[in-house]
Protein backbone atom coordinates (compact mmCIF):
# COMPACT_ATOMS: atom_id res chain seq x y z
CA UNK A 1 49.50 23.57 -17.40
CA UNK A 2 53.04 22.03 -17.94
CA UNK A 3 51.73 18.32 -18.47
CA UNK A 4 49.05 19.95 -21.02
CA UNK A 5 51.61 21.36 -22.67
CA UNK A 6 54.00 18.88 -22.86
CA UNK A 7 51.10 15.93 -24.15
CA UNK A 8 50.37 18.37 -27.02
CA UNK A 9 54.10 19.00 -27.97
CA UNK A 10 55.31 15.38 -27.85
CA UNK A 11 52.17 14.26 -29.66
CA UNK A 12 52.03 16.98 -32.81
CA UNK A 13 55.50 14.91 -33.86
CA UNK A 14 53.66 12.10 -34.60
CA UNK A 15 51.49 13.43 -37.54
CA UNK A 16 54.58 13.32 -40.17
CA UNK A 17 55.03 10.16 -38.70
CA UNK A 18 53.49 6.94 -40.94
CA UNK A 19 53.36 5.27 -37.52
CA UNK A 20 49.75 7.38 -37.14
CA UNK A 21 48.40 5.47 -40.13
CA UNK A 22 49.14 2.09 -37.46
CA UNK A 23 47.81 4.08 -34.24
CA UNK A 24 44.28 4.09 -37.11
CA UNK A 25 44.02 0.84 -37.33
CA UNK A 26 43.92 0.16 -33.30
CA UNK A 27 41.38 2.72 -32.78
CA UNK A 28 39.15 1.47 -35.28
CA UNK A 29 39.40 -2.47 -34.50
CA UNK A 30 38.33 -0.92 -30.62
CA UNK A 31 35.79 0.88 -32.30
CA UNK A 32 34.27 -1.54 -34.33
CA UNK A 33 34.01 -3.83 -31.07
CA UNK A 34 32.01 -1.58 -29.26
CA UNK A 35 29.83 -0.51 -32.15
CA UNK A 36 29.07 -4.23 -32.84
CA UNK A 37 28.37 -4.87 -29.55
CA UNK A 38 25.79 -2.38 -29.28
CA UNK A 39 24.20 -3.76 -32.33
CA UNK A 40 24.52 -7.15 -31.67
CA UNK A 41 22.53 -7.43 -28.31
CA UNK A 42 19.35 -6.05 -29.99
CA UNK A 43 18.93 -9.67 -31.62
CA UNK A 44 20.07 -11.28 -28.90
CA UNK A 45 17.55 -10.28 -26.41
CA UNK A 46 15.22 -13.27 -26.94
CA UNK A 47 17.72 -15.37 -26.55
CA UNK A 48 18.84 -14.25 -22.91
CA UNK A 49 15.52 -13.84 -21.77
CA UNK A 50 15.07 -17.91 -22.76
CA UNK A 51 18.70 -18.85 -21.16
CA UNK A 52 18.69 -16.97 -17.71
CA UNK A 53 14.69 -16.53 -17.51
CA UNK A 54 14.97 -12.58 -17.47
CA UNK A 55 12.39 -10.36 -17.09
CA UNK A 56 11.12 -7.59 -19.54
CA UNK A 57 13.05 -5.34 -16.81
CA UNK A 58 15.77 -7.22 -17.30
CA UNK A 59 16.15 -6.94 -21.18
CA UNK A 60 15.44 -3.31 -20.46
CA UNK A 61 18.55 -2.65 -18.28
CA UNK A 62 20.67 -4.99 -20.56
CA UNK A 63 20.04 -2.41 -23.11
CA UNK A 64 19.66 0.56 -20.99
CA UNK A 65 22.57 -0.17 -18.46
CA UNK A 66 25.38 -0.10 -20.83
CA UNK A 67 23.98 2.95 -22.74
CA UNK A 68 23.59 4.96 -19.36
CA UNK A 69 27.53 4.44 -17.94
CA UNK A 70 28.74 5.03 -21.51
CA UNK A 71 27.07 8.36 -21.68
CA UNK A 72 27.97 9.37 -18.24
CA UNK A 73 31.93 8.65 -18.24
CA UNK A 74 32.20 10.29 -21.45
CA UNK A 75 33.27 13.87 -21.23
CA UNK A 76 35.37 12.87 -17.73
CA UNK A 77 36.96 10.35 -19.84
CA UNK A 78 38.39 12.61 -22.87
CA UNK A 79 39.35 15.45 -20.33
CA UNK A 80 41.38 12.34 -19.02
CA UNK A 81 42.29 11.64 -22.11
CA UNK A 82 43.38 15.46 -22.46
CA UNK A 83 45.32 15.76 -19.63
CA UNK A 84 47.07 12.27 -18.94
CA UNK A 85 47.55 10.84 -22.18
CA UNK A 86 44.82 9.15 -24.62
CA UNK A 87 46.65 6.04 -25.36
CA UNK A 88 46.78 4.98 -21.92
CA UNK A 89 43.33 5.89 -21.40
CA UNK A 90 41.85 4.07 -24.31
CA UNK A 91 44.15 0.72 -23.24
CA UNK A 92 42.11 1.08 -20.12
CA UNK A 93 39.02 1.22 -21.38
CA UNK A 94 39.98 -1.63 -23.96
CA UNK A 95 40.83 -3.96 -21.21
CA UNK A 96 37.63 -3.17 -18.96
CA UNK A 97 35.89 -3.99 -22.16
CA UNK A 98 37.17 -7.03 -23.25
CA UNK A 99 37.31 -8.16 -19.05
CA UNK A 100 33.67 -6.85 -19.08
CA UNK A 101 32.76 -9.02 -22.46
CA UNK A 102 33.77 -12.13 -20.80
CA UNK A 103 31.78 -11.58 -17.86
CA UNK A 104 29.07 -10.94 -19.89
CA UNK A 105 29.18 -13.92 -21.97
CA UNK A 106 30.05 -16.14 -18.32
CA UNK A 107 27.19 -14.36 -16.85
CA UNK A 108 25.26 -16.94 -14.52
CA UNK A 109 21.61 -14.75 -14.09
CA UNK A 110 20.33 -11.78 -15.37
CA UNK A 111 22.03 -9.53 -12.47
CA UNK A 112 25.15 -10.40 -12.84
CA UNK A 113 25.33 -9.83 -17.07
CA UNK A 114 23.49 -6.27 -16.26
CA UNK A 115 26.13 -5.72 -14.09
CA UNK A 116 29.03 -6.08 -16.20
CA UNK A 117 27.40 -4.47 -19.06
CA UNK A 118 27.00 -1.42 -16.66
CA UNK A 119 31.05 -1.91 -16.56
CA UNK A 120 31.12 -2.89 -20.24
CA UNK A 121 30.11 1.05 -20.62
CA UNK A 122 31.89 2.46 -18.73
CA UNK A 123 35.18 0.77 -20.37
CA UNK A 124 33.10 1.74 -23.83
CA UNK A 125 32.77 5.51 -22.31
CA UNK A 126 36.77 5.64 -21.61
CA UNK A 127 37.91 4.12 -25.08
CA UNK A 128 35.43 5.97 -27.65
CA UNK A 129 36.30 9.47 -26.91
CA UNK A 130 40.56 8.82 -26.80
CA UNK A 131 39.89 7.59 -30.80
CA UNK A 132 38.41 10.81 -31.56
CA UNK A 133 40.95 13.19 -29.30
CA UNK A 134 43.55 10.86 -31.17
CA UNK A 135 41.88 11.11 -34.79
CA UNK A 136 42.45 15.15 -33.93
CA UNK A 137 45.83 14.60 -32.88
CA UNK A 138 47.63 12.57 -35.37
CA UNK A 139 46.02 14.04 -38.19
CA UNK A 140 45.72 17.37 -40.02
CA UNK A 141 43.94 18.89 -42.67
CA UNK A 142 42.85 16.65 -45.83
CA UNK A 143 44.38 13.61 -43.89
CA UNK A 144 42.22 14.19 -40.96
CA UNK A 145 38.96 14.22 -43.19
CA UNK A 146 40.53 10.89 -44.62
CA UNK A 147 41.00 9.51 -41.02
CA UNK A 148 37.59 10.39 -40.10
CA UNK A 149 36.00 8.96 -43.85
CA UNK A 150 37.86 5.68 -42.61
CA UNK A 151 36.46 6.08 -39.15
CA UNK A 152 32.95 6.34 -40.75
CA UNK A 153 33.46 3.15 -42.86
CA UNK A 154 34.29 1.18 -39.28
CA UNK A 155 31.13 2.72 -37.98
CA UNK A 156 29.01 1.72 -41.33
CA UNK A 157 30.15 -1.76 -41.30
CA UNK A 158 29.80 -2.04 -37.37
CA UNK A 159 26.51 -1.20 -36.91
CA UNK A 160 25.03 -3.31 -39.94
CA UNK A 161 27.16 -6.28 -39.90
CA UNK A 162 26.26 -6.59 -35.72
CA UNK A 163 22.52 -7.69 -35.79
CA UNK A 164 23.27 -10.34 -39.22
CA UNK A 165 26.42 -11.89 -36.95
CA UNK A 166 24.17 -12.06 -34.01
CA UNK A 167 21.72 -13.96 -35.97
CA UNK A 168 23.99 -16.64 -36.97
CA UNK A 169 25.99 -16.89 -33.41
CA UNK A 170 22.56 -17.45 -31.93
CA UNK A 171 21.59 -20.08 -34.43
CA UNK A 172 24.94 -21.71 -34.14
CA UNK A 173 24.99 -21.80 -30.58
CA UNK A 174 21.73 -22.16 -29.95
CA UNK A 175 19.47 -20.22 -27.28
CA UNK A 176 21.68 -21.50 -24.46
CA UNK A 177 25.17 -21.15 -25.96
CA UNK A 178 24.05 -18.84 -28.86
CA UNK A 179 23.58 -15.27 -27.10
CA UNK A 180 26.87 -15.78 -24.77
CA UNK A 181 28.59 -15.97 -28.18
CA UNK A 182 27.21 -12.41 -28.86
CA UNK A 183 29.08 -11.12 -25.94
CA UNK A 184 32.40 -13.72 -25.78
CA UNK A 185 33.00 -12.78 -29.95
CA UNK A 186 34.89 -9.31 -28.38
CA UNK A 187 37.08 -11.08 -26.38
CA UNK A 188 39.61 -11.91 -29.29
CA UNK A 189 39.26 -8.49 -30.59
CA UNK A 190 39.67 -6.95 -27.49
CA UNK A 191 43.37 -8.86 -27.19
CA UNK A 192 44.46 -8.00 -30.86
CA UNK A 193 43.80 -4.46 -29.62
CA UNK A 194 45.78 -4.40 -26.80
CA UNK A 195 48.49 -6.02 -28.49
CA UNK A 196 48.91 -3.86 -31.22
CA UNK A 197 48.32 -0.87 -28.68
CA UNK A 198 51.61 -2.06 -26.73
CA UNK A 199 53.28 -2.44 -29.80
CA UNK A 200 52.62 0.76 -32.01
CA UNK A 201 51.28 3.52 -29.62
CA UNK A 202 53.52 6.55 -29.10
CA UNK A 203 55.31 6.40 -25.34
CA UNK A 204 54.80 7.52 -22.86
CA UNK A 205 51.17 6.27 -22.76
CA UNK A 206 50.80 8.05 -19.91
CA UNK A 207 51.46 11.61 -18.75
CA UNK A 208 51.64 11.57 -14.86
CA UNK A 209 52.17 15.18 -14.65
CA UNK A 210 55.17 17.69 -13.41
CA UNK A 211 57.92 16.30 -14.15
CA UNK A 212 61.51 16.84 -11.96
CA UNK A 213 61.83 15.75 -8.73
CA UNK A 214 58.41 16.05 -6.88
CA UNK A 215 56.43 14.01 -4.41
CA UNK A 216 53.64 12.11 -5.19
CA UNK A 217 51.15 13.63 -3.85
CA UNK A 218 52.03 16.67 -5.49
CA UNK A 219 51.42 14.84 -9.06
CA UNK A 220 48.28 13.65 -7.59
CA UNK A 221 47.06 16.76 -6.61
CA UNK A 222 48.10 18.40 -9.77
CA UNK A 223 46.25 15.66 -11.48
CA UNK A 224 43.45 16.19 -9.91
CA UNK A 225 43.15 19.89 -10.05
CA UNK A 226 43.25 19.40 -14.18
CA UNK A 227 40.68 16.88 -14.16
CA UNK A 228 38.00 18.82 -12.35
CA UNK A 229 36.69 16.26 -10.13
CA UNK A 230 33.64 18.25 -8.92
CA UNK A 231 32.80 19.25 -12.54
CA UNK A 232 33.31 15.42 -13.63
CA UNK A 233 30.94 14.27 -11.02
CA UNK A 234 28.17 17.37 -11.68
CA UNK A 235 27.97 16.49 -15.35
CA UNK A 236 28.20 12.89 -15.18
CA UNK A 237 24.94 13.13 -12.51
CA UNK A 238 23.41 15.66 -15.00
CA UNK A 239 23.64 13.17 -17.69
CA UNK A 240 22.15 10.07 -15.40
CA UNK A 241 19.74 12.60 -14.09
CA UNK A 242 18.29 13.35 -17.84
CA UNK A 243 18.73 10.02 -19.93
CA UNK A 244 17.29 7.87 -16.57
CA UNK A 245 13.48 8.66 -17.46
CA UNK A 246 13.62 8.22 -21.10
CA UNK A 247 15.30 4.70 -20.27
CA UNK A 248 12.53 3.68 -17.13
CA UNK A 249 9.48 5.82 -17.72
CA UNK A 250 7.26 3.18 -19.25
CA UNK A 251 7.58 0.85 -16.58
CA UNK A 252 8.03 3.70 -13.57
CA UNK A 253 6.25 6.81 -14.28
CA UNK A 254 7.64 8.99 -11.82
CA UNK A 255 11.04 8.95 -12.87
CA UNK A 256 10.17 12.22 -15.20
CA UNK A 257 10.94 13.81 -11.67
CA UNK A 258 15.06 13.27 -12.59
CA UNK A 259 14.47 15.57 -15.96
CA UNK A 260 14.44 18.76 -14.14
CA UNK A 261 16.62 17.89 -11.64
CA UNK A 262 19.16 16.74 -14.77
CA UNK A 263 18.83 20.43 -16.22
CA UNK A 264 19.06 21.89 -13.24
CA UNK A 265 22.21 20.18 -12.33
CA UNK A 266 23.53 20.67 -16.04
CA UNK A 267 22.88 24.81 -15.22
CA UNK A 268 24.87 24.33 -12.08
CA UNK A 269 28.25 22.76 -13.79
CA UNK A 270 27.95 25.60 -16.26
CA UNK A 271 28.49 27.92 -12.95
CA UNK A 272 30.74 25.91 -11.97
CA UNK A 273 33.21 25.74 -14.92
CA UNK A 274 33.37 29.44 -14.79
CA UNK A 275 34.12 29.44 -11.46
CA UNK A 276 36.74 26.99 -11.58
CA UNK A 277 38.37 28.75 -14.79
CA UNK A 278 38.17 32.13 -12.52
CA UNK A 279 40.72 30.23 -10.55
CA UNK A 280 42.97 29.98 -12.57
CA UNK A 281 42.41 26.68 -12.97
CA UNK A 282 41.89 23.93 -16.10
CA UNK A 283 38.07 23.28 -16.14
CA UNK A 284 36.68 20.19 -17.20
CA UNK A 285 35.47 21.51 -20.51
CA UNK A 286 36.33 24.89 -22.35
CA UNK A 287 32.78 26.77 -22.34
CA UNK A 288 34.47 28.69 -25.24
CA UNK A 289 34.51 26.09 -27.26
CA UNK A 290 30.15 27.01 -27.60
CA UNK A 291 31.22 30.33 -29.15
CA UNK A 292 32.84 28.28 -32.06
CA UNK A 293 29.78 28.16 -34.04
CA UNK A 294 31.42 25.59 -36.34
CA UNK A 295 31.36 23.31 -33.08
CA UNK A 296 28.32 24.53 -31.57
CA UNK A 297 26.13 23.45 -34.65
CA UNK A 298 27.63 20.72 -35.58
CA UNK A 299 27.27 19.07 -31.90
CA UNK A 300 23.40 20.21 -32.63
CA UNK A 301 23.37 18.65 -35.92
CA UNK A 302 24.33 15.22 -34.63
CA UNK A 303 22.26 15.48 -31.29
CA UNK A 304 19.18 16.15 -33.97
CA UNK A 305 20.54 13.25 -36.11
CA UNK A 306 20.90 11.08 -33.67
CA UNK A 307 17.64 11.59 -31.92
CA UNK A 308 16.33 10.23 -35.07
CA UNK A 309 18.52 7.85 -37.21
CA UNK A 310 19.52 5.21 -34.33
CA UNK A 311 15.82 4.51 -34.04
CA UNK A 312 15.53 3.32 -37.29
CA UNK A 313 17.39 0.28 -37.06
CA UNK A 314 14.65 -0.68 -33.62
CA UNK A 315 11.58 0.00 -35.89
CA UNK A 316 13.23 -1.78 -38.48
CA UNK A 317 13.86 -5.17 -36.38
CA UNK A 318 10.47 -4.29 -34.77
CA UNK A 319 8.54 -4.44 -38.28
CA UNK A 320 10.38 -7.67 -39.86
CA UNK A 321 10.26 -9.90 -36.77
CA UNK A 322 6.78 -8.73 -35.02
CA UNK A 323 4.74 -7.10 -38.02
CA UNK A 324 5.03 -9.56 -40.96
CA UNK A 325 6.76 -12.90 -38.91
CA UNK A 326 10.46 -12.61 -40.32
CA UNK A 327 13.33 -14.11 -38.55
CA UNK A 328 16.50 -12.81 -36.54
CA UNK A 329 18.75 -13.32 -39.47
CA UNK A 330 16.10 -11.57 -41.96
CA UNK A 331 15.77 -8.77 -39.48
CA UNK A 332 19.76 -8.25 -40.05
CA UNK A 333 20.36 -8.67 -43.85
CA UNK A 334 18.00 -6.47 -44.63
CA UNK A 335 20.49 -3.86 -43.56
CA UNK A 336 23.56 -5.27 -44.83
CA UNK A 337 23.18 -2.63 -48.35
CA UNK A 338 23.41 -0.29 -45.71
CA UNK A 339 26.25 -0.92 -44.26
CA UNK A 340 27.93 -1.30 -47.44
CA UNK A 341 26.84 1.91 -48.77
CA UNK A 342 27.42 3.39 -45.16
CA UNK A 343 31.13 2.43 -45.77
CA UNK A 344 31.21 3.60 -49.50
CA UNK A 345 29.99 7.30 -48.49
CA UNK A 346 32.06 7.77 -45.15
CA UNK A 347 35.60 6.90 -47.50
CA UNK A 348 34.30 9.12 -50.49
CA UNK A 349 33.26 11.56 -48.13
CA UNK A 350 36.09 11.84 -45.88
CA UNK A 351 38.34 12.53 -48.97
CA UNK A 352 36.03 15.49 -49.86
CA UNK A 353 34.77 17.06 -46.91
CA UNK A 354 38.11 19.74 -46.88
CA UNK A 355 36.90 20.76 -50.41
CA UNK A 356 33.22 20.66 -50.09
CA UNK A 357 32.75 21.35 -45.98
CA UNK A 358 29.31 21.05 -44.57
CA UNK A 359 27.94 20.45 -48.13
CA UNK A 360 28.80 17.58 -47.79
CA UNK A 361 26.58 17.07 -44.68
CA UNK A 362 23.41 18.76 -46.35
CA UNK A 363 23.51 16.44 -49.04
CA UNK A 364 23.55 13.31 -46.71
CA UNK A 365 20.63 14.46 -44.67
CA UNK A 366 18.68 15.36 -47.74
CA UNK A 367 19.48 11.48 -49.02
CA UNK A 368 18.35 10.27 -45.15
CA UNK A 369 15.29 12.06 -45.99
CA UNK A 370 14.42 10.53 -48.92
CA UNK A 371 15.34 6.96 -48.11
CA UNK A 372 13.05 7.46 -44.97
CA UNK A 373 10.29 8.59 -47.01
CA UNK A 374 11.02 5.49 -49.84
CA UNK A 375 10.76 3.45 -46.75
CA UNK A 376 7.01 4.00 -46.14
CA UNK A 377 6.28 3.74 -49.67
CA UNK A 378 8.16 -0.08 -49.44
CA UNK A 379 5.89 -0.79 -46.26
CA UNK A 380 2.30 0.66 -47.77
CA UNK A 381 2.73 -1.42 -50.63
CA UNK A 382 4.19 -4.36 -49.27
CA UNK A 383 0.85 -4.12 -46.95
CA UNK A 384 -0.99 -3.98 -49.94
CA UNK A 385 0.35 -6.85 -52.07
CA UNK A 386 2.13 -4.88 -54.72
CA UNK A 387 5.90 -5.38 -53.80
CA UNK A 388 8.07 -7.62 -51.80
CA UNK A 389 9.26 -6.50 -48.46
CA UNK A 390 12.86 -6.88 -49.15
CA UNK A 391 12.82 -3.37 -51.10
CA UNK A 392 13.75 -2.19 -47.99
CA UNK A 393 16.81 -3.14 -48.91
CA UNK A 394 16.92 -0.91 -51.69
CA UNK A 395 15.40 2.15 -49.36
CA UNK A 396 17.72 1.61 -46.57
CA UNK A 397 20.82 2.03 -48.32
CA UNK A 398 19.66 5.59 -49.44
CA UNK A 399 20.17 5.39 -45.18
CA UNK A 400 22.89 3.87 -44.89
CA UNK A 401 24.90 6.06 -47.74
CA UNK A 402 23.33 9.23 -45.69
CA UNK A 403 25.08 7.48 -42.09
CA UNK A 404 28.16 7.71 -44.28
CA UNK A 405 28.18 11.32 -45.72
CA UNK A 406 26.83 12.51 -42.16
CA UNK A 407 28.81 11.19 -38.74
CA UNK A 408 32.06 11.63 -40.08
CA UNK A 409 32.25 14.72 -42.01
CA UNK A 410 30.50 16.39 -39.05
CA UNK A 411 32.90 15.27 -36.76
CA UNK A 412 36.01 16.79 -38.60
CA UNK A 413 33.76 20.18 -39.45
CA UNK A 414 32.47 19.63 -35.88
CA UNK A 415 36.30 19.52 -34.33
CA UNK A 416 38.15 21.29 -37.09
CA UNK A 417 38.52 24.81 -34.96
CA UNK A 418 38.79 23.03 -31.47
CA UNK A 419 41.73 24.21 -29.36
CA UNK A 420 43.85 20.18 -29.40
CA UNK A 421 44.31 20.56 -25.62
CA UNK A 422 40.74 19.99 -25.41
CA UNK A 423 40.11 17.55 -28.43
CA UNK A 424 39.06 14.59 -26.01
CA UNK A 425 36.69 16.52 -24.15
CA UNK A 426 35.20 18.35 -26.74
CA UNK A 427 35.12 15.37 -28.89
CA UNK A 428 33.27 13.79 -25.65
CA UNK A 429 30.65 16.77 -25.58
CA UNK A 430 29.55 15.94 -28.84
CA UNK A 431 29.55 12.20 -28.48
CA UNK A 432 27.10 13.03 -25.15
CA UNK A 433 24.83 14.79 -27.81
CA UNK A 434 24.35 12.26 -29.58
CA UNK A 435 23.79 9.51 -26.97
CA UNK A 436 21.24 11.94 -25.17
CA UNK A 437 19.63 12.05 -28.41
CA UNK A 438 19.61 8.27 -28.93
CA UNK A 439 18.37 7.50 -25.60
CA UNK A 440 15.52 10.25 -26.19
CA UNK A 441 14.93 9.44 -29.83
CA UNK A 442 14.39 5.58 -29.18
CA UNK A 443 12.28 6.14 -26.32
CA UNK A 444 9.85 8.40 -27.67
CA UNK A 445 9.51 7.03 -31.39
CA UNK A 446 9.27 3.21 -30.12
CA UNK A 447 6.63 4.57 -27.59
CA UNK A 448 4.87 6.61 -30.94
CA UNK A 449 4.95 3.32 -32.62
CA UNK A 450 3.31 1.70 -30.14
CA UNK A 451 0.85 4.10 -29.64
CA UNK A 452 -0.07 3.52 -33.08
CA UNK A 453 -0.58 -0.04 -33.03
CA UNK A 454 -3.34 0.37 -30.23
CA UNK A 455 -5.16 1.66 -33.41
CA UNK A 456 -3.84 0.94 -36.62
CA UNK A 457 -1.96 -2.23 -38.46
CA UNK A 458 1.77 -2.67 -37.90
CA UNK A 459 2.37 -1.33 -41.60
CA UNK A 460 0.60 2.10 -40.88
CA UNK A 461 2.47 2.44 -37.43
CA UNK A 462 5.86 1.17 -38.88
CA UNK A 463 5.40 3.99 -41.64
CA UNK A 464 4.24 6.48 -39.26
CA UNK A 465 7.51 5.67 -36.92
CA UNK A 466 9.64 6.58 -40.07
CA UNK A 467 8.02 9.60 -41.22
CA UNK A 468 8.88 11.10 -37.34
CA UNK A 469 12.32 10.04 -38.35
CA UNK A 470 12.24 12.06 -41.30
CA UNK A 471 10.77 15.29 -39.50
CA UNK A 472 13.79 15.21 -36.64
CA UNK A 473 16.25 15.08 -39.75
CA UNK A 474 14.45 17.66 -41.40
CA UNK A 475 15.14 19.68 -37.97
CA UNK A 476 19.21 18.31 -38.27
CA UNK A 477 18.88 19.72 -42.19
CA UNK A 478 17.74 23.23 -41.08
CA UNK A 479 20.42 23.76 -38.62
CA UNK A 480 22.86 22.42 -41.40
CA UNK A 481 21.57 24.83 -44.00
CA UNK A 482 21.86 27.86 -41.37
CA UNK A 483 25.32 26.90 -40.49
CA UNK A 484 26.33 26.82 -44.25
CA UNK A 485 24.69 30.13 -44.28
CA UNK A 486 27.03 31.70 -41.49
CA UNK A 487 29.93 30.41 -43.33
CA UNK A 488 29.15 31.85 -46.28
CA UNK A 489 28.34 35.62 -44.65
CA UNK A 490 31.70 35.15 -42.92
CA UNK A 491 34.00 34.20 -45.75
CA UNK A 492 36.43 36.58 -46.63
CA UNK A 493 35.34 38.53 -50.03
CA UNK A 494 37.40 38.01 -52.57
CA UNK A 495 39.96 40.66 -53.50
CA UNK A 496 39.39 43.38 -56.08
CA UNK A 497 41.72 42.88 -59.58
């Protein structure tokens, strides 16, 4: 594993090096652009159907499109990462972004902005997981908790200020002009990235393998032998296989049919990993890592968390626009609180979470919980005529400061024990949690909510979406509590005076 090795040991250098604090800064600005553009779409969805005279299948896949190539190029994308050098990687996927945002914003119908937002995730899928392998890199102990706390704040700020800046780019622009804004507003973001990429990132950006005098098709082969092309391609089906029907089941029933064959495909790269490592060769992800309960419950944590919290901000949108008549921009500064406090929690957080550990963690879900459950009390009485609805805002930052002491600390707790060689891919595994449990968690909750309406008002459905959200991060508390639990049975007794 010579080009393994020699990634790890010219990268470790860099983390007394302030030059790390720079490398920060370009992972987050790449971040935050693909965060906002998640969040920014949801608004603009109106729009586009108006300016290219899309169908409902069409908003569905420009949505569901970019979700599904992001989730699938993940974990091939951080062993990529692992193996041939993250900052080249993640300048990849920053350029296919940024190439992929203008296409989007240029697009001419509805088939040809679906299909660059299927490329738009897949340049998403090979830049997210390099910030996390990187995070794990160039950082260690309190300063990694501090990287991450910062990371959260990005993610905070992303996700709330996206649907508000949506709002007024549409109302600037206009539906015509207005909703190509949404996309074209990552283009200068996306070249301020790459710029400052060139300019601070460690070199070589790329490791092309053995080095010495050697053919090239001898690095190619030994690249391809670490990257595990057969386990790249089994996963990434098993992931398309299980988050297809959750993404086309209301409008194709039949596609349940690819959940089974998704698991059983997922059972057969398990086999297949082993096999591989029985080799004596580098699989595609270290199945060890799963013994590492730290990382095996914290990847269960944030699936759980997931499946729950990234529905909120739909039934949120949902409820202001189509169940008491407010407008885009209404729908989106309701949640600005919560992105403030999002950003407040992940920074005091991240400076803690070495001290305090998963504590941290429980006490964030416990605040989710309640701010879910003040939530439906806002909603029954605004229905009622005792309150205005924009308590919400006050409810939903008890969410938002929860998003904050959550994602972050989990990751570092999550990744704290992972071997670094595998920091990408493992960091990838977890980040596939979580968007199996988004894709899962908005499908069946919107679907509940609907259900609902079909025989109650929007205000009982909208509170009876939220308090499912508070039972799945009940479920993401228990596993939480357990895990603190295990720690504490395995922490070395103090010694006798």
């Amino acid at each position: 594993m010579q080009a393994q090795s020699e990634t790890t040991s010219r990268d470790i250098d860099i983390t007394q090096d302030p030059v790390r604090w720079r490398v920060l800064i370009v992972l987050l600005s790449a971040i935050a652009m693909s965060l906002i553009s998640v969040s920014i779409v949801n608004v603009a969805l109106p729009a586009v159907q108006k300016g290219l005279g899309a169908s409902q299948s069409d908003l569905q896949w420009v949505l569901s499109g970019y979700a599904l190539t992001f989730g699938v190029v993940l974990v091939a994308a951080g062993r990529a990462g692992d193996i041939m050098g993250r900052g080249g990687i993640f300048i990849i996927g920053v350029a296919l972004f940024t190439a992929a945002s203008i296409a989007s914003g240029l697009a001419p119908n509805a088939t040809a902005l679906n299909t660059a937002r299927f490329v738009q995730g897949v340049g998403s899928g090979l830049l997210n997981p390099q910030g996390v392998g990187m995070i794990q890199q160039y950082f260690r102990g309190s300063e990694r908790g501090r990287a991450f706390g910062y990371f959260g704040s990005v993610v905070g700020v992303s996700v709330g200020i996206g649907p508000l800046l949506g709002g007024l780019l549409i109302e600037l622009g206009g539906a015509d002009i207005g909703w190509r804004l949404t996309f074209l507003v990552n283009v200068p973001i996306g070249v301020l990235t790459l710029i400052l990429a060139f300019a601070w990132f460690p070199r070589p950006l790329l490791d092309r393998g053995p080095r010495g005098r050697v053919g090239i098709s001898h690095r190619l082969l030994h690249i391809a032998r670490l990257l595990d092309p057969v386990g790249s391609l089994l996963l990434g089906l098993a992931v398309f296989a299980v988050l297809f029907p959750f993404m086309e089941a209301r409008t194709a029933p039949l596609t349940w049919l690819w959940l089974p064959a998704g698991i059983a495909l997922a059972v057969i790269w398990v086999r297949w990993e082993r096999h591989y490592e029985r080799q004596g060769c580098s699989p595609m992800v270290n199945l060890d890592i799963f013994a590492t309960r730290s990382f095996t419950n914290g990847s269960l944590i944030m699936t759980l968390y997931f499946l729950g919290m990234t529905s909120i901000w739909v039934l949120v949108a949902l409820y202001m626009q189509q169940g008491i008549g407010r407008s885009a921009i209404e729908a989106g500064a309701v949640g600005i609180p919560s992105a403030l406090m999002s950003a407040i929690a992940a920074n005091w957080a991240g400076k803690r979470v070495s001290r305090y550990g998963r504590k941290v963690v429980i006490g964030g879900l416990c605040c989710a919980i309640t701010g879910l459950l003040l939530c439906m009390v806002v909603i029954l009485l605004h229905a009622g005529g005792y309150i205005s609805p924009w308590w919400l805002m006050a409810s939903l930052a008890l969410v938002g400061t929860a998003q904050g002491a959550v994602v972050s600390p989990n990751q570092a707790l999550t990744l704290a024990e992972v071997p670094l060689a595998y920091a990408g891919s493992s960091g990838a595994i977890m980040q596939t949690g979580q968007r199996i449990g988004t894709s899962i968690g908005i499908a069946v909750i919107t679907a509940a909510v609907f259900a609902l309406l079909e025989r109650v008002s929007w205000p009982v459905a909208a509170a009876g979406g939220f308090g499912i959200i508070a039972l799945v991060i009940a479920m993401s508390l228990v596993v939480a509590l357990k895990d603190q639990r295990e720690r504490a049975r395995s922490a070395p007794m103090p010694a006798d005076r």
